[in-house]
Protein backbone atom coordinates (compact mmCIF):
# COMPACT_ATOMS: atom_id res chain seq x y z
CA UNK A 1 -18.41 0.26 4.34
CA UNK A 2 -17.85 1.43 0.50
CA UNK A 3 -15.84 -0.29 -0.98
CA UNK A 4 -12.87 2.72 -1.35
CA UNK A 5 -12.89 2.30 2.32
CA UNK A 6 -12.16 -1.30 2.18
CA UNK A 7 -9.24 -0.61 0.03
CA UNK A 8 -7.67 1.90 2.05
CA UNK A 9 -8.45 -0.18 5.22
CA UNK A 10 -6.61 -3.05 3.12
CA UNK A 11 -3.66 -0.59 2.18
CA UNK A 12 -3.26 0.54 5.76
CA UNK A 13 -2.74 -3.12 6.76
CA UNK A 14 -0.10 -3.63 3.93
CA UNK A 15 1.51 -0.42 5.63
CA UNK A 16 1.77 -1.72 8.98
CA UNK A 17 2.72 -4.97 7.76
CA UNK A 18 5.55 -3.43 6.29
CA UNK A 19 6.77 -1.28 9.37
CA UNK A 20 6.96 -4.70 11.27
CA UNK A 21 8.13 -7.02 8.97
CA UNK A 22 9.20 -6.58 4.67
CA UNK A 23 9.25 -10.05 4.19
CA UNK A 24 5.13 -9.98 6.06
CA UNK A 25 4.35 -7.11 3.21
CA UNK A 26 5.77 -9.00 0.46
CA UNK A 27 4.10 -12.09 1.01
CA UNK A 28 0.73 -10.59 1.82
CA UNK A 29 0.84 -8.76 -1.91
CA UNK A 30 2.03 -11.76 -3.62
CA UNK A 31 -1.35 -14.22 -2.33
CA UNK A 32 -3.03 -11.19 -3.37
CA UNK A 33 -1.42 -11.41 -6.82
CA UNK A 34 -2.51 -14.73 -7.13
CA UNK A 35 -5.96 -14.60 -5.97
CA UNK A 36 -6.64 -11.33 -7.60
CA UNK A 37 -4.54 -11.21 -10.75
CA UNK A 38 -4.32 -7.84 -12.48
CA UNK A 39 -6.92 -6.06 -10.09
CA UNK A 40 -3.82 -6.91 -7.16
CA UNK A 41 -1.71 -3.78 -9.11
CA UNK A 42 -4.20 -0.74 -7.62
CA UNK A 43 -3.22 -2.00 -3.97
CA UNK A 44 0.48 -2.49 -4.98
CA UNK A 45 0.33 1.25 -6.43
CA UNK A 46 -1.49 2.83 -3.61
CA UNK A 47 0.38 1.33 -1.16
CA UNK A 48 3.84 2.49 -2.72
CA UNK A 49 2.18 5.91 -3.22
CA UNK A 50 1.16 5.78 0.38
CA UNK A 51 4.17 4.55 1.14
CA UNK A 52 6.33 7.13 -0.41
CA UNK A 53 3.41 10.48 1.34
CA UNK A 54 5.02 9.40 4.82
CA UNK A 55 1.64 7.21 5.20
CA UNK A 56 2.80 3.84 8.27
CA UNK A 57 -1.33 2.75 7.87
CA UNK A 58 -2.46 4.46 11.26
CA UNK A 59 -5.96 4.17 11.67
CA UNK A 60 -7.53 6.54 9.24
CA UNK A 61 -4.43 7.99 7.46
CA UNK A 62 -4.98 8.43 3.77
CA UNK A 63 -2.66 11.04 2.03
CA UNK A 64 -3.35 12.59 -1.06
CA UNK A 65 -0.21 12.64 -3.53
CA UNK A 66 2.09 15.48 -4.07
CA UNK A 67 3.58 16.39 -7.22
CA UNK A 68 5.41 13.16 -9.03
CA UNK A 69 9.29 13.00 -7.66
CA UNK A 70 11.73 11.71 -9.85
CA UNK A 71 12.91 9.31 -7.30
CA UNK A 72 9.59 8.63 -5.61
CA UNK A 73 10.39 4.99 -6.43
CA UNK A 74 12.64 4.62 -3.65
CA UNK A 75 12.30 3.19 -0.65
CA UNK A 76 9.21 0.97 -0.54
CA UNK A 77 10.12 -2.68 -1.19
């Protein structure tokens, strides 16, 4: 597995974390945070993106963005 698979496998999870459970997502990114430091902001950033595309991290759904939204910010956590 490369390792942009990983990450998408690990953004998927964030995904469906969130769909069941905010408070699941939230925590999950903040031990990453810690563990990972600065390198934890490309999973918080892809998963918002994801997030925002309509993405709920079924197996094998990666979208590719649209054009930037003024309020794309919206809705995530």
């Amino acid at each position: 597995m490369s390792e942009q698979e990983r990450h998408r496998c690990e953004v998927r999870y964030v995904l469906q974390l969130r769909v069941q459970d905010r408070n699941k997502a939230m925590e999950y990114l903040s031990l990453v945070r810690e563990k990972r430091k600065e390198k934890a902001k490309q999973l918080e950033d892809d998963c918002r993106k994801q997030w925002e595309l309509g993405n709920r991290g079924d197996k094998g759904d990666w979208r590719e963005q649209r054009r930037s939204n003024k309020n794309s910010d919206r809705g995530w956590l």
